[in-house]
PDB file of N, CA and C in Angstrom:
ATOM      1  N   UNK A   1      -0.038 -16.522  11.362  1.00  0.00           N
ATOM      2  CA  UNK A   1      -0.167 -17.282  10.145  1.00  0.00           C
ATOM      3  C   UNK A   1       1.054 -17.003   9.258  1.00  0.00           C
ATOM      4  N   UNK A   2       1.677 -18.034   8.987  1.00  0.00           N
ATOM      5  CA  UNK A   2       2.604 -17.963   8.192  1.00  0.00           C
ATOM      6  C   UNK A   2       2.467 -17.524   6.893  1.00  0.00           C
ATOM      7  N   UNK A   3       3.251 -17.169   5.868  1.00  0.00           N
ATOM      8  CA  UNK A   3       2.645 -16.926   4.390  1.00  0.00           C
ATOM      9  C   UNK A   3       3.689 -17.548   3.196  1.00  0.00           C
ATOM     10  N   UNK A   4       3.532 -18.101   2.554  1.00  0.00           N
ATOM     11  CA  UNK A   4       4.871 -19.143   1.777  1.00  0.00           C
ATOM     12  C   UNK A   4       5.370 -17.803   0.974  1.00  0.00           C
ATOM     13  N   UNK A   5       6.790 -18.195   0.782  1.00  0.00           N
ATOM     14  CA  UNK A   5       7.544 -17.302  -0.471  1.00  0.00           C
ATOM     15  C   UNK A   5       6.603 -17.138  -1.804  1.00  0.00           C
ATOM     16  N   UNK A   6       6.134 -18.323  -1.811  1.00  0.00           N
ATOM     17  CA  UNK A   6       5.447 -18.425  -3.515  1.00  0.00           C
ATOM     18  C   UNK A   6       4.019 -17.643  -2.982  1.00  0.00           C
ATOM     19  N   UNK A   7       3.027 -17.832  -2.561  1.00  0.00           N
ATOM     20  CA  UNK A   7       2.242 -16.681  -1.765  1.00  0.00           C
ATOM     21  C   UNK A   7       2.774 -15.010  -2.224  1.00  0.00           C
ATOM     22  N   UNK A   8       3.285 -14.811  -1.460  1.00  0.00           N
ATOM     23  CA  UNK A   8       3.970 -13.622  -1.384  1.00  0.00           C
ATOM     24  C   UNK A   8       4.578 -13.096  -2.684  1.00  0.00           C
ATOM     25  N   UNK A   9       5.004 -13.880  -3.642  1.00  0.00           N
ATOM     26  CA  UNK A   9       5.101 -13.961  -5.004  1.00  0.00           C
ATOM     27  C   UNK A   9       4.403 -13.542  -5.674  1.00  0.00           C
ATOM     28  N   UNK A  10       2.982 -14.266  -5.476  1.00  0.00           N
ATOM     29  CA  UNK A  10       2.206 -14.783  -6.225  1.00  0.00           C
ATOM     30  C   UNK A  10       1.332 -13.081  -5.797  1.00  0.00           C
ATOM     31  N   UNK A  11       1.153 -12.417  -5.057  1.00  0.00           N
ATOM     32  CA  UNK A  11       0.621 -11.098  -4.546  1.00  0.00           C
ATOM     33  C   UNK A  11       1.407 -10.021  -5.087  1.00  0.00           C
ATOM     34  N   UNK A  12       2.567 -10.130  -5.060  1.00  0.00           N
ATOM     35  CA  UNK A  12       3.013  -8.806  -5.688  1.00  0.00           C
ATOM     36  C   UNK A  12       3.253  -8.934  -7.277  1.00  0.00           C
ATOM     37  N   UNK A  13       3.187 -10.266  -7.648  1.00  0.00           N
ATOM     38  CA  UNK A  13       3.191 -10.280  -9.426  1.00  0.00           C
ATOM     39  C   UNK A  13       1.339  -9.438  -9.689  1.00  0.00           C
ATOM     40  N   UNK A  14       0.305 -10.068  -8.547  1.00  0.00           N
ATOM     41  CA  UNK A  14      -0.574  -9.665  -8.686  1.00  0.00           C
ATOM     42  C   UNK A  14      -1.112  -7.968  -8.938  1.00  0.00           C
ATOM     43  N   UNK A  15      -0.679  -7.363  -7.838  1.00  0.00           N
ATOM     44  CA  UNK A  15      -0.324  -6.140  -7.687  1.00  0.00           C
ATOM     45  C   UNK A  15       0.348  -5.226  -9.068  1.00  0.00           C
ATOM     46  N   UNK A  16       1.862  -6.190  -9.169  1.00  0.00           N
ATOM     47  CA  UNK A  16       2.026  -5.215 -10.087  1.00  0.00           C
ATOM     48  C   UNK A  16       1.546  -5.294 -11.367  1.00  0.00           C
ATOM     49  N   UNK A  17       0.756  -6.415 -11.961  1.00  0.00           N
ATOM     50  CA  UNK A  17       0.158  -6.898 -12.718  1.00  0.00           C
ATOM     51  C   UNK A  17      -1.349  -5.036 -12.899  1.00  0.00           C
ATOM     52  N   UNK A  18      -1.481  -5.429 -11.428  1.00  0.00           N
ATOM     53  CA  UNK A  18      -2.688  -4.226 -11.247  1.00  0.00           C
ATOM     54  C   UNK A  18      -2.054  -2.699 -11.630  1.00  0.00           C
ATOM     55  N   UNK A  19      -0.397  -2.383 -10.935  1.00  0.00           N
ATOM     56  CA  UNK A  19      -0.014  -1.676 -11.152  1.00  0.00           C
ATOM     57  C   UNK A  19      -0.241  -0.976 -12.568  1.00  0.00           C
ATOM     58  N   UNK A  20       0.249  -2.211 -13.530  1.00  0.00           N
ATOM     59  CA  UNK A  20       0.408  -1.433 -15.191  1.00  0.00           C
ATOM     60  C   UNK A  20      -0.633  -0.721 -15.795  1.00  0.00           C
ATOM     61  N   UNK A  21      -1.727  -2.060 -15.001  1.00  0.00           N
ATOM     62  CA  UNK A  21      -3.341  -1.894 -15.713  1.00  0.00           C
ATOM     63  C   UNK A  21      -3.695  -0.478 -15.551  1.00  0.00           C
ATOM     64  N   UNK A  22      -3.369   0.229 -13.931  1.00  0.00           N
ATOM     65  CA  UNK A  22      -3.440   1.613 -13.527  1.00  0.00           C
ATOM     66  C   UNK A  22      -2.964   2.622 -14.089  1.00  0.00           C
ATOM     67  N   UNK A  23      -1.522   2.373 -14.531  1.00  0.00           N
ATOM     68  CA  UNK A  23      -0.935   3.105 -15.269  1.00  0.00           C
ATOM     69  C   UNK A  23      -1.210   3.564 -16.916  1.00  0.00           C
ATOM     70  N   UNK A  24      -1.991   2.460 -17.295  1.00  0.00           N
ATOM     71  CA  UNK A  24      -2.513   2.824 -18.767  1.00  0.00           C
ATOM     72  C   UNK A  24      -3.949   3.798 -18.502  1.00  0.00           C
ATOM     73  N   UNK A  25      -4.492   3.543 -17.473  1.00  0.00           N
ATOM     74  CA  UNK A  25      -5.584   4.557 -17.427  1.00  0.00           C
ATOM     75  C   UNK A  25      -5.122   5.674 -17.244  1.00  0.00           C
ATOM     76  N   UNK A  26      -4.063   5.985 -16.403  1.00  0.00           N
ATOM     77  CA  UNK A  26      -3.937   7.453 -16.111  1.00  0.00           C
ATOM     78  C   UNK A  26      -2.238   8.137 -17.433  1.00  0.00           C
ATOM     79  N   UNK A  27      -2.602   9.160 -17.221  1.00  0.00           N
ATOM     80  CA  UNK A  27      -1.299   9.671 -17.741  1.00  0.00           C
ATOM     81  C   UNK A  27      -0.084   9.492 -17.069  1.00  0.00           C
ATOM     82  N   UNK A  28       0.788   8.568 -16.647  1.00  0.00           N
ATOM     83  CA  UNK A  28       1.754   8.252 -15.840  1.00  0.00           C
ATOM     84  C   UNK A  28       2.901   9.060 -16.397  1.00  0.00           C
ATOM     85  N   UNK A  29       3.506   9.578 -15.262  1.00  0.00           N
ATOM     86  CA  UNK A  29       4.576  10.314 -15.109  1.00  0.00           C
ATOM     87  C   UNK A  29       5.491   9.895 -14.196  1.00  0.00           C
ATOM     88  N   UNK A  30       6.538   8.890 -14.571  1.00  0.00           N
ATOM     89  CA  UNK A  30       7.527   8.374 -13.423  1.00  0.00           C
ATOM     90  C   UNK A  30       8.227   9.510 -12.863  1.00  0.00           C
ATOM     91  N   UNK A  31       8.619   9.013 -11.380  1.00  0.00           N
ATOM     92  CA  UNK A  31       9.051  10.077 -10.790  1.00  0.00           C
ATOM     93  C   UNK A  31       7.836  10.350  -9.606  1.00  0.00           C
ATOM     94  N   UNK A  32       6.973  11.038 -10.030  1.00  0.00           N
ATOM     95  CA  UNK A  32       5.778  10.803  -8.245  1.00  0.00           C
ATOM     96  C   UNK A  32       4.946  10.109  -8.320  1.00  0.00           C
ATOM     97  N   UNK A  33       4.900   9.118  -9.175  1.00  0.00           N
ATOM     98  CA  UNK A  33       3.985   7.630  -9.199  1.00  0.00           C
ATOM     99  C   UNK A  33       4.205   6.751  -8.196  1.00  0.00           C
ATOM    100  N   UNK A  34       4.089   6.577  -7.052  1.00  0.00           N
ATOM    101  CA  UNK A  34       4.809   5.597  -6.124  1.00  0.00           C
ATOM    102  C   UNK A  34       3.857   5.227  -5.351  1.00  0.00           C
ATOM    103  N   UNK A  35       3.013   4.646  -5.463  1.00  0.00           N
ATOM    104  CA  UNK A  35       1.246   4.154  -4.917  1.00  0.00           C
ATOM    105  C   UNK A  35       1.653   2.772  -4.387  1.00  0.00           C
ATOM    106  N   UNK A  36       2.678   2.025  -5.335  1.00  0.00           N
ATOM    107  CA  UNK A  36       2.934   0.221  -4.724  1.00  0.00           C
ATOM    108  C   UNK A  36       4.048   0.420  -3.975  1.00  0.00           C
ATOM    109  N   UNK A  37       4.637   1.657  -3.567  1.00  0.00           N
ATOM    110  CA  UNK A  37       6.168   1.972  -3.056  1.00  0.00           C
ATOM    111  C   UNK A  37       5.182   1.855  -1.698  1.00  0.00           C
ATOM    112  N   UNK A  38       4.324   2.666  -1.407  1.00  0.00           N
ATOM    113  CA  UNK A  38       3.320   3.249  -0.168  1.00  0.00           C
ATOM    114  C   UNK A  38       3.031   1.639   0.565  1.00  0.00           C
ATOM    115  N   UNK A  39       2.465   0.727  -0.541  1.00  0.00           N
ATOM    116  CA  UNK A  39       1.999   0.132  -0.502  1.00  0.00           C
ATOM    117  C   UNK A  39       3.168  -1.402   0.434  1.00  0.00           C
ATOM    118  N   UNK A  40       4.533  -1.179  -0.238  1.00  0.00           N
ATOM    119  CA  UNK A  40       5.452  -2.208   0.361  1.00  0.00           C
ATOM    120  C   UNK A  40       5.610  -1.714   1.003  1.00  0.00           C
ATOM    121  N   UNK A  41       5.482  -0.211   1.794  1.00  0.00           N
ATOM    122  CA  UNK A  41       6.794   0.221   2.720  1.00  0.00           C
ATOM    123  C   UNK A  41       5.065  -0.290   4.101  1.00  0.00           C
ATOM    124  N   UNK A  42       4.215  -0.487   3.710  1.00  0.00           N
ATOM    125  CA  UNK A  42       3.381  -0.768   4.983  1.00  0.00           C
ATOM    126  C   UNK A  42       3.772  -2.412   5.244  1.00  0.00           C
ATOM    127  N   UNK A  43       4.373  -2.978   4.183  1.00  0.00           N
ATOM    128  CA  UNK A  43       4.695  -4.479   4.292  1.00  0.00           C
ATOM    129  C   UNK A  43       3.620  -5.103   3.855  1.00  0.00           C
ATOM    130  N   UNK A  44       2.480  -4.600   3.664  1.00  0.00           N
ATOM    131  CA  UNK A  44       2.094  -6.032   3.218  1.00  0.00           C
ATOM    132  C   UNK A  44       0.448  -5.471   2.178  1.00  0.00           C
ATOM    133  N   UNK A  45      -0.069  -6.084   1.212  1.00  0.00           N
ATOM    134  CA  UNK A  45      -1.100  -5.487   0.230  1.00  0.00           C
ATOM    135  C   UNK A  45      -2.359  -5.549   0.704  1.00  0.00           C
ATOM    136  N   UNK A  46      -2.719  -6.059   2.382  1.00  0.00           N
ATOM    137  CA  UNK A  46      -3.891  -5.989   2.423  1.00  0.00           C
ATOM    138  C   UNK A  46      -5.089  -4.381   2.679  1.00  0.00           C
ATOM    139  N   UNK A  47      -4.481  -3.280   2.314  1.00  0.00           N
ATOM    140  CA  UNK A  47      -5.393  -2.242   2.267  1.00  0.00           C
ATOM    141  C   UNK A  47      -5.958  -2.186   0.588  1.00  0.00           C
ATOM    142  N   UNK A  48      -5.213  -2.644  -0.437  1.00  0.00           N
ATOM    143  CA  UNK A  48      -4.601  -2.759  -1.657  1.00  0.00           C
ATOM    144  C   UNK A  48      -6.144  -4.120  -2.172  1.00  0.00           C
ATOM    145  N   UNK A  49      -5.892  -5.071  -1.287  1.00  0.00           N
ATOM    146  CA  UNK A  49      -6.867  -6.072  -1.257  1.00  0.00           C
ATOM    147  C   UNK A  49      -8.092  -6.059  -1.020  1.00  0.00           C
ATOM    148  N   UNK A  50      -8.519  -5.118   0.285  1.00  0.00           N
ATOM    149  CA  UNK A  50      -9.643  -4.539   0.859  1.00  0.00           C
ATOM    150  C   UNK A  50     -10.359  -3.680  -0.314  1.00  0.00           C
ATOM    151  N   UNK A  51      -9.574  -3.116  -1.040  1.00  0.00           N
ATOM    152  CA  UNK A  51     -10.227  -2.324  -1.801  1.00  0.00           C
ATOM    153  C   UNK A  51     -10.907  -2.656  -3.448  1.00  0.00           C
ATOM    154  N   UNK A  52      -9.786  -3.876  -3.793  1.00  0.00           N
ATOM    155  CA  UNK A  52     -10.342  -4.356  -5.210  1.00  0.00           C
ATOM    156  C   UNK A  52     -10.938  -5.325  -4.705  1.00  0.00           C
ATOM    157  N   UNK A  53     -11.281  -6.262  -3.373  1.00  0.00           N
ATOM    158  CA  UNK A  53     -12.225  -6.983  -3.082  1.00  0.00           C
ATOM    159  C   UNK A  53     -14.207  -6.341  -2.783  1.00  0.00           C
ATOM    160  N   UNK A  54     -14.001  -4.510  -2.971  1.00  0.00           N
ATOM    161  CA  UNK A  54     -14.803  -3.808  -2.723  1.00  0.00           C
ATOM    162  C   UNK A  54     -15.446  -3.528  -4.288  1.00  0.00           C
ATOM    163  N   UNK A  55     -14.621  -3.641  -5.190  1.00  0.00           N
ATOM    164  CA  UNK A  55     -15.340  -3.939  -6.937  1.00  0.00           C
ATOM    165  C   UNK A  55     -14.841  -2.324  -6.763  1.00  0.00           C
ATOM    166  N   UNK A  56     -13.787  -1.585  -6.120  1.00  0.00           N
ATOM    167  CA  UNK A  56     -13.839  -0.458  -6.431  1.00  0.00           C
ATOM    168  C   UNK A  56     -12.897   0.076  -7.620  1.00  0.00           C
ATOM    169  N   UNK A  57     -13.400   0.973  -8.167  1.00  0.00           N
ATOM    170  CA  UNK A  57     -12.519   1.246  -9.495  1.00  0.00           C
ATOM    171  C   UNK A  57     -11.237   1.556  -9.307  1.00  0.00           C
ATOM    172  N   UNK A  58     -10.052   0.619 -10.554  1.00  0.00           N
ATOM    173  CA  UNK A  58      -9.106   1.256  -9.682  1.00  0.00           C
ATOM    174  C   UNK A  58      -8.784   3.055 -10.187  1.00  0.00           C
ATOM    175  N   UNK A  59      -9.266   3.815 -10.874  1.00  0.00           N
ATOM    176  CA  UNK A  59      -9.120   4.942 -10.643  1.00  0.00           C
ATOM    177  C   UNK A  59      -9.539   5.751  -9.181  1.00  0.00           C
ATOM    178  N   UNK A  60     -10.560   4.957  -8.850  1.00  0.00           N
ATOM    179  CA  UNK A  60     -10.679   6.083  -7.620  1.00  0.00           C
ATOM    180  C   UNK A  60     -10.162   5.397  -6.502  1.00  0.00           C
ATOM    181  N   UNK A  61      -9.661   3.762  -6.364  1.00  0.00           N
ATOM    182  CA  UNK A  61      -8.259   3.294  -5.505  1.00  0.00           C
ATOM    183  C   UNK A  61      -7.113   4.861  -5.755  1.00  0.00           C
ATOM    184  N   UNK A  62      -6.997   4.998  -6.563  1.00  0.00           N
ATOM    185  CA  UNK A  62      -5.662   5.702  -7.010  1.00  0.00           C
ATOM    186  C   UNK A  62      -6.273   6.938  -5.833  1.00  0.00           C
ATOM    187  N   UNK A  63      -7.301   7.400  -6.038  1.00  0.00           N
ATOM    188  CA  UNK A  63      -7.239   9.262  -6.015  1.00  0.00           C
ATOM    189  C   UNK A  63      -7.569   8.750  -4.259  1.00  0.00           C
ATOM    190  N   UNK A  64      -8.031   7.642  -3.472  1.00  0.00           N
ATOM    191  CA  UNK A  64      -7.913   7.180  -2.255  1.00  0.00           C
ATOM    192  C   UNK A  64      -6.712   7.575  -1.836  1.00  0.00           C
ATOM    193  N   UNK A  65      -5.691   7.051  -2.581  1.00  0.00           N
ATOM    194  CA  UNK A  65      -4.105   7.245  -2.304  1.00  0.00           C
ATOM    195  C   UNK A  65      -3.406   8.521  -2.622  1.00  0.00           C
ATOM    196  N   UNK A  66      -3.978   9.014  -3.583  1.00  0.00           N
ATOM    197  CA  UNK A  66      -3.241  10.256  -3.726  1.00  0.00           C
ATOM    198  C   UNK A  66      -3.830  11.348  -2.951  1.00  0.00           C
ATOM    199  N   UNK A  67      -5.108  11.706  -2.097  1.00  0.00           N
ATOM    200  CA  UNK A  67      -5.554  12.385  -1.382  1.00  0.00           C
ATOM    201  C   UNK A  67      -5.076  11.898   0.123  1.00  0.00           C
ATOM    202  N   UNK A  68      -4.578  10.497   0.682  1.00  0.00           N
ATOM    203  CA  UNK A  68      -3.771  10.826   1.631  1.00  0.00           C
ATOM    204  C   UNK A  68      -2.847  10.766   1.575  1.00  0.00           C
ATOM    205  N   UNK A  69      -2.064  11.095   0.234  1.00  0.00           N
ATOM    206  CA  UNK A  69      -0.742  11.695   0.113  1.00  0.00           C
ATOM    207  C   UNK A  69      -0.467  13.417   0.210  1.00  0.00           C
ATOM    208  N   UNK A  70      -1.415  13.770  -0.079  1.00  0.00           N
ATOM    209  CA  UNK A  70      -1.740  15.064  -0.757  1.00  0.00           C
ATOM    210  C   UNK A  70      -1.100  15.521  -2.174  1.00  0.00           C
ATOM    211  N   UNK A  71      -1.080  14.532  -3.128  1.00  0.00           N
ATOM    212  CA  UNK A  71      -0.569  14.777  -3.931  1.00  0.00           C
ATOM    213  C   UNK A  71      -1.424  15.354  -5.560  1.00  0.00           C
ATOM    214  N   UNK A  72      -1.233  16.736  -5.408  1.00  0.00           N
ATOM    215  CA  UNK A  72      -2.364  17.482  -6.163  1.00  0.00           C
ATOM    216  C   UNK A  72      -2.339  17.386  -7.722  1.00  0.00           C
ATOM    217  N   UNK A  73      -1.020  16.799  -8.264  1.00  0.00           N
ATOM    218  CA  UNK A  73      -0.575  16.671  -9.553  1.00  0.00           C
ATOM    219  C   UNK A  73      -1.582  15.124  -9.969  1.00  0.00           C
ATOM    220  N   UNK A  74      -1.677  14.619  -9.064  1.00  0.00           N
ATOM    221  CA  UNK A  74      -1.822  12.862  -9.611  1.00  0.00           C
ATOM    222  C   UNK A  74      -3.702  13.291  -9.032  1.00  0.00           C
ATOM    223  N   UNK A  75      -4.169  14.027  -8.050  1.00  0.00           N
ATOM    224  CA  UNK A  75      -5.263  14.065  -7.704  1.00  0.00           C
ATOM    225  C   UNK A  75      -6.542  14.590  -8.893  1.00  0.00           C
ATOM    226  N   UNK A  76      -5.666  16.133  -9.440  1.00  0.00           N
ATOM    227  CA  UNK A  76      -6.238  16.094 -10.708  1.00  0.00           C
ATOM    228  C   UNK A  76      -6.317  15.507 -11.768  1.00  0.00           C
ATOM    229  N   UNK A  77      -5.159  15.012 -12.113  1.00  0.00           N
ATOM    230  CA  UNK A  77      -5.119  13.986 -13.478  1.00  0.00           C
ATOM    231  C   UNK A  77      -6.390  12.775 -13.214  1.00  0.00           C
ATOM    232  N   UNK A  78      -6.747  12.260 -11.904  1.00  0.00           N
ATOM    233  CA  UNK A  78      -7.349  11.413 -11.795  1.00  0.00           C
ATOM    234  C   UNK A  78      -8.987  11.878 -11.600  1.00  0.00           C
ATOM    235  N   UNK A  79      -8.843  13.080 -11.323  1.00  0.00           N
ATOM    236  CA  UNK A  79     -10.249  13.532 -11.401  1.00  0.00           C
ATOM    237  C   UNK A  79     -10.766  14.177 -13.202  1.00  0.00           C
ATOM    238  N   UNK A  80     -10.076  14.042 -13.486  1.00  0.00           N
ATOM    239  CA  UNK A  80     -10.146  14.457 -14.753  1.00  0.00           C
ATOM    240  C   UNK A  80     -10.148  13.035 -15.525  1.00  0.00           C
ATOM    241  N   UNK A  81      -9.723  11.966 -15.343  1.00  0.00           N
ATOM    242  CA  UNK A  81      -9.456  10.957 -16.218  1.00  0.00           C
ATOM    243  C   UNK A  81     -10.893  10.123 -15.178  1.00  0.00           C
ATOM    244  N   UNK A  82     -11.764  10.649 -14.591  1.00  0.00           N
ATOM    245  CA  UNK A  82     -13.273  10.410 -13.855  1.00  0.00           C
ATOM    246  C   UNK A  82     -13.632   9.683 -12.641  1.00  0.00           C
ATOM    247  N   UNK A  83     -12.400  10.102 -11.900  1.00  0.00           N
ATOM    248  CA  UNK A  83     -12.290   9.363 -10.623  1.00  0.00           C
ATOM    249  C   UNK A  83     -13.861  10.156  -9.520  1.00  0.00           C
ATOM    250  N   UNK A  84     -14.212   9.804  -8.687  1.00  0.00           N
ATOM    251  CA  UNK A  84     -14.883   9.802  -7.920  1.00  0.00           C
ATOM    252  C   UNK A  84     -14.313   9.908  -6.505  1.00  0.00           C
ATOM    253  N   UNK A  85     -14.443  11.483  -6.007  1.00  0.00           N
ATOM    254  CA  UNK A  85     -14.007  11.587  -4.397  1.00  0.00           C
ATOM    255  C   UNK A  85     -15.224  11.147  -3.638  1.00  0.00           C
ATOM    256  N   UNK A  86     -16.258  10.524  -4.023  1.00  0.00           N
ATOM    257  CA  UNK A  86     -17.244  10.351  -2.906  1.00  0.00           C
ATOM    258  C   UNK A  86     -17.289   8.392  -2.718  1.00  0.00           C
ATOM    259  N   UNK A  87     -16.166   8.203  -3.462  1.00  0.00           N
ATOM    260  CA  UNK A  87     -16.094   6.459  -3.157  1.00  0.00           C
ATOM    261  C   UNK A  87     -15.577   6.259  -2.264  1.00  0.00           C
ATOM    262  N   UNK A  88     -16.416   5.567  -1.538  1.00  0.00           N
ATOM    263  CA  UNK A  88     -15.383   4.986   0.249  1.00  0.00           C
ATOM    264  C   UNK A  88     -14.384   3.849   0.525  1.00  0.00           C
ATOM    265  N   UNK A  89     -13.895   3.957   1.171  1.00  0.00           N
ATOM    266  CA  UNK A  89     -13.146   3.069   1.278  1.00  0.00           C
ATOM    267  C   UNK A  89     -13.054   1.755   2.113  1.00  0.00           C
ATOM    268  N   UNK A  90     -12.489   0.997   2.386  1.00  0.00           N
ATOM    269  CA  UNK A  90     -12.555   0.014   3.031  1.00  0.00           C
ATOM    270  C   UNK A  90     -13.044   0.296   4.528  1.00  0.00           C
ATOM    271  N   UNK A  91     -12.798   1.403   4.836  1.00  0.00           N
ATOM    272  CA  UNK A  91     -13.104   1.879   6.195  1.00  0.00           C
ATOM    273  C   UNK A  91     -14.274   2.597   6.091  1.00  0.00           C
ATOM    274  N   UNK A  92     -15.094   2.659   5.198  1.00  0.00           N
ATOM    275  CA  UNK A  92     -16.068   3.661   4.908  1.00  0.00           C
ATOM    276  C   UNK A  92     -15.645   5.406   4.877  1.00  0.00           C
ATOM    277  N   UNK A  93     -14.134   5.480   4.150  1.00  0.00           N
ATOM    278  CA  UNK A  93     -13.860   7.170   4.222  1.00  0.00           C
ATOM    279  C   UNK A  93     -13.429   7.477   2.520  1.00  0.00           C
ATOM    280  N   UNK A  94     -13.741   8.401   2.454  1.00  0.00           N
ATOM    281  CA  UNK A  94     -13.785   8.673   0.928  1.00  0.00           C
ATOM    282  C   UNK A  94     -12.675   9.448   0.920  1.00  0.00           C
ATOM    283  N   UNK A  95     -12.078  10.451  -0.395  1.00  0.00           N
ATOM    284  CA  UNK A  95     -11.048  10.714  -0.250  1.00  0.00           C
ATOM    285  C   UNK A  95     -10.885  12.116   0.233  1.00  0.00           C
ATOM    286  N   UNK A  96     -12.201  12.809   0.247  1.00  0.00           N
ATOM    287  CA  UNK A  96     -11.993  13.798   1.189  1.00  0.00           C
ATOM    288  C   UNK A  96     -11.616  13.478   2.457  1.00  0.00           C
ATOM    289  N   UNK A  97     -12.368  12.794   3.274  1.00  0.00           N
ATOM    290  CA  UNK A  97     -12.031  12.114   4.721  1.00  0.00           C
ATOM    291  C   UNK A  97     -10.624  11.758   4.776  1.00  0.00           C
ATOM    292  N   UNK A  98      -9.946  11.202   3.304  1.00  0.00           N
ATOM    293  CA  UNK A  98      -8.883  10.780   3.679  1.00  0.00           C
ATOM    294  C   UNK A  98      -7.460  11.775   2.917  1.00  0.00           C
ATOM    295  N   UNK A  99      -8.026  13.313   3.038  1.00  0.00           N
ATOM    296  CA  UNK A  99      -7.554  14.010   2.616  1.00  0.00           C
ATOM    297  C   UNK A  99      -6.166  14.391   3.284  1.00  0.00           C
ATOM    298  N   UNK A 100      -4.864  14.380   3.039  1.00  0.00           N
ATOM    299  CA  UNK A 100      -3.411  15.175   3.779  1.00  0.00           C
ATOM    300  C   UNK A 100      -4.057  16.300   4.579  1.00  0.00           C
ATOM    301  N   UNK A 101      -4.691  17.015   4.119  1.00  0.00           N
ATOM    302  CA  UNK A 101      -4.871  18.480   5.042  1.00  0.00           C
ATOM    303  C   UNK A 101      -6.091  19.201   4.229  1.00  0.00           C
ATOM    304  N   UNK A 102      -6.404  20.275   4.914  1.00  0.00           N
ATOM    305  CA  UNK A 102      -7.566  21.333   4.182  1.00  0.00           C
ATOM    306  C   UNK A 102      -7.671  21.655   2.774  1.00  0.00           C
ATOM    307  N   UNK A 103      -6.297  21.879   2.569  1.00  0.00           N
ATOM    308  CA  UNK A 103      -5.809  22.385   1.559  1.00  0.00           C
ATOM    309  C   UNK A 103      -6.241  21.544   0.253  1.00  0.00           C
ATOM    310  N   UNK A 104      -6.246  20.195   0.996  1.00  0.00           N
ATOM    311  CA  UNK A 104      -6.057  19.122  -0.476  1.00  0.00           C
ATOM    312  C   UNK A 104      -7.794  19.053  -0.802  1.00  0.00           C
ATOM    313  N   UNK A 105      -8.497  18.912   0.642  1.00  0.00           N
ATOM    314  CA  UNK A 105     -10.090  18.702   0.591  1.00  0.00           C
ATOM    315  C   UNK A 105     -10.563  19.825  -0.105  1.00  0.00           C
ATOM    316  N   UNK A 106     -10.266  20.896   0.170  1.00  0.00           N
ATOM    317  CA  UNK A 106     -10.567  22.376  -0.616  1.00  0.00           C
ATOM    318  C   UNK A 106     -10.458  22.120  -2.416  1.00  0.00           C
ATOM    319  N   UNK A 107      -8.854  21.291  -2.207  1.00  0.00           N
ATOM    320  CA  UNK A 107      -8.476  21.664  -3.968  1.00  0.00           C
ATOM    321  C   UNK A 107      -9.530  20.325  -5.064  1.00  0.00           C
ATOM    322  N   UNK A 108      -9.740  19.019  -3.765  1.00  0.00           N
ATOM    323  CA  UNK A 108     -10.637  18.613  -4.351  1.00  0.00           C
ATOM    324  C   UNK A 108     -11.991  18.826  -4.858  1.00  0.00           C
ATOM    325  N   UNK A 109     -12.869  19.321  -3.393  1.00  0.00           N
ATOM    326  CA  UNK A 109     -13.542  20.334  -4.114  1.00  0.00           C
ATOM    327  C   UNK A 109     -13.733  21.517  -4.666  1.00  0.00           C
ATOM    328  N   UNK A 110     -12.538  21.743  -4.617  1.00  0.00           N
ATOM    329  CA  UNK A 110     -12.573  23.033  -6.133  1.00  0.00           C
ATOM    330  C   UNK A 110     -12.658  22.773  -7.560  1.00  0.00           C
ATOM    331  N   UNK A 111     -11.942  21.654  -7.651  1.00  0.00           N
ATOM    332  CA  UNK A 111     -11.399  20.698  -8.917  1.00  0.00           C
ATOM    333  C   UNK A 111     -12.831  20.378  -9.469  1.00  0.00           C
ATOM    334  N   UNK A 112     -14.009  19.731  -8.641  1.00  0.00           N
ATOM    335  CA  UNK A 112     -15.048  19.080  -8.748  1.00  0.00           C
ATOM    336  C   UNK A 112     -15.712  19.925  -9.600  1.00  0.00           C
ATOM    337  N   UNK A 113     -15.786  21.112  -8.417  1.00  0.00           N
ATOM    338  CA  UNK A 113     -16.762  22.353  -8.965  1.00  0.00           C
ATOM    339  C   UNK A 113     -16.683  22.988 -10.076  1.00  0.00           C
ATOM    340  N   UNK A 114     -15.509  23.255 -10.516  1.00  0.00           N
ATOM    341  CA  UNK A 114     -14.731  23.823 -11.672  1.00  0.00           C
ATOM    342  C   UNK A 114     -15.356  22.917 -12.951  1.00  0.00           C
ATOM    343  N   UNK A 115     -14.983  21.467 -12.379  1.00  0.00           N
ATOM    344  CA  UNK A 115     -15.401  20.522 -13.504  1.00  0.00           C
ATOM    345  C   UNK A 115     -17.335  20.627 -14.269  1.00  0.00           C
ATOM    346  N   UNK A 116     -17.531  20.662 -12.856  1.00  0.00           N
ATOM    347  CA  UNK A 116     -19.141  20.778 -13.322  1.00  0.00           C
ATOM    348  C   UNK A 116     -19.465  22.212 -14.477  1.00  0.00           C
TER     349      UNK A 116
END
């Protein structure tokens, strides 16, 4: 299936449209913010799609992405600003499941526990 220029346009104005909206929820810090970078370098927004077609918040889209990044700076800010590691994902895996390594599943639930 082909996809027109204006299509393809019309998706990443979308996106980054979503981008900003994300960025006002969280404390953004340019520099390791790069969630739509992840997102072009796969070529194309349909994991991105799968997920706001799921009504899922985009805070816990975010902490989806930053737990298989392992990125512990953006994981807390987002658990703190009330993200949810037990939201699944398009595949049915939450962000423990879709954790970088032990380390990150550990710091999530440490983060949790701490919080309670």
């Amino acid at each position: 299936m082909k996809v027109s220029l204006e299509c393809k346009l019309e998706k990443l104005l979308v996106c980054g449209a979503l981008l900003i909206m994300l960025m006002d929820l969280v404390d953004f810090q340019p520099g390791y913010f790069n969630y739509m970078g992840m997102l072009a370098v796969e070529g194309t927004y349909d994991k991105m799609n799968a997920l706001l077609s799921q009504n899922i918040h985009p805070v816990d889209i975010l902490l989806l992405m930053a737990a298989s990044e392992g990125d512990k700076p953006k994981i807390e800010e987002l658990l703190r600003a009330g993200a949810s590691y037990s939201v699944k994902d398009a595949d049915g895996r939450t962000a423990l499941d879709r954790a970088a390594s032990d380390e990150i599943k550990d710091f999530i639930l440490g983060f949790s526990v701490q919080k309670a």
